[in-house]
Protein backbone atom coordinates (compact mmCIF):
# COMPACT_ATOMS: atom_id res chain seq x y z
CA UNK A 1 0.00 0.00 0.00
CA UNK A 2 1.26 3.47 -0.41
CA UNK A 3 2.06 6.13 1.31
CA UNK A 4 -0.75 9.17 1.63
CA UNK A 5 0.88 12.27 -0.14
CA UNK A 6 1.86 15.03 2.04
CA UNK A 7 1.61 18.56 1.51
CA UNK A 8 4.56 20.85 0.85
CA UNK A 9 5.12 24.47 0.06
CA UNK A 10 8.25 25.76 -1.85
CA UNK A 11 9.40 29.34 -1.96
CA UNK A 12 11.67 30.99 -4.56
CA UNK A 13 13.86 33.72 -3.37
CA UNK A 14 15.40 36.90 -4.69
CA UNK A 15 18.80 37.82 -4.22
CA UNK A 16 17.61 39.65 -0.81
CA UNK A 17 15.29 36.94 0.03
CA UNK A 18 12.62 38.80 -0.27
CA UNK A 19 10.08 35.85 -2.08
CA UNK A 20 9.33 35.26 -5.95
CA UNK A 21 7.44 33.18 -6.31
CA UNK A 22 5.69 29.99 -4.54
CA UNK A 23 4.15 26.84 -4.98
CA UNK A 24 2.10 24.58 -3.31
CA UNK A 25 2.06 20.50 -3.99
CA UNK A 26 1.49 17.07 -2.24
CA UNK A 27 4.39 14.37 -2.68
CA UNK A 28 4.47 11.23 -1.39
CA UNK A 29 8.06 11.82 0.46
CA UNK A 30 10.60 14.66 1.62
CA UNK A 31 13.29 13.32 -0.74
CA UNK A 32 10.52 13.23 -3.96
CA UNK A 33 9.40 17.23 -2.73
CA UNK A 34 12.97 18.42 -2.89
CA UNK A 35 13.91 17.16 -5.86
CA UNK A 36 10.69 18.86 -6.99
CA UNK A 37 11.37 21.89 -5.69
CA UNK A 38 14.96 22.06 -7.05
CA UNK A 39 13.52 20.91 -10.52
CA UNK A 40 11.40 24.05 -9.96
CA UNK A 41 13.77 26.34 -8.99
CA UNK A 42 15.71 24.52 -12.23
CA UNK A 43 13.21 25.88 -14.71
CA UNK A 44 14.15 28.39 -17.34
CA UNK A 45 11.60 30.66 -16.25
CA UNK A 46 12.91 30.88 -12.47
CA UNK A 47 16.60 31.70 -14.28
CA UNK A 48 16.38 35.29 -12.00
CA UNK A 49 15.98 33.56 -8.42
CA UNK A 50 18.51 33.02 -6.19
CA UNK A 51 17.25 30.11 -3.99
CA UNK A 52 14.66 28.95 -2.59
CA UNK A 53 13.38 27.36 1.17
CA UNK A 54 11.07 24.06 1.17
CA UNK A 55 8.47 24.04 3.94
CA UNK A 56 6.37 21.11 5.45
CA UNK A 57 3.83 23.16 7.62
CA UNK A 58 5.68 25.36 9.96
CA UNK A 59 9.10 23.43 9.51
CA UNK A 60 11.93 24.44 7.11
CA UNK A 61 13.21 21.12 5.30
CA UNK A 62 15.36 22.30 3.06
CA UNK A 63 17.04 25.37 1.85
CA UNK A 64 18.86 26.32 -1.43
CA UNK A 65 21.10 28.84 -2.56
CA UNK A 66 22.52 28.92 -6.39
CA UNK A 67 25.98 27.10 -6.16
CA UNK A 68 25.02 25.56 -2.59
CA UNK A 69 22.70 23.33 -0.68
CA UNK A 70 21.78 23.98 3.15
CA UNK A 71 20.28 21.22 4.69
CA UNK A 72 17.91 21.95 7.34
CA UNK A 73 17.80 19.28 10.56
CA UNK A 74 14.78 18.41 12.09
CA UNK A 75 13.89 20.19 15.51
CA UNK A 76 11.53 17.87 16.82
């Protein structure tokens, strides 16, 4: 049986952080929403942002900068 799909919201970033864009979707897994969310941030279209932060409710998972990765731990 498979697992529900979870919620996640992704935010693209400005050079100043200030926010882009963002984008709501369900994925079955934290490793399947950030390579979503770098396959977003990936896109032609997004060419101007500088990063971006993945969020599962009110927790940071993941974080992104062009040319670096920040990975966020868990503060449960």
């Amino acid at each position: 049986m498979s697992e529900p799909a979870r919620f996640y919201r992704c935010y693209l970033l400005n050079s100043d952080n200030s926010l882009r864009k963002t984008q709501e979707f369900r994925c079955p897994s934290e490793s399947e929403a950030k390579e979503r969310a770098i396959a977003w941030l990936d896109l032609a279209e997004n060419d101007g942002a500088r990063g971006l932060e993945l969020w599962k409710r009110d927790r940071c998972l993941f974080i992104r900068r062009r040319g670096e990765i920040v990975a966020r731990a868990s503060t449960d």
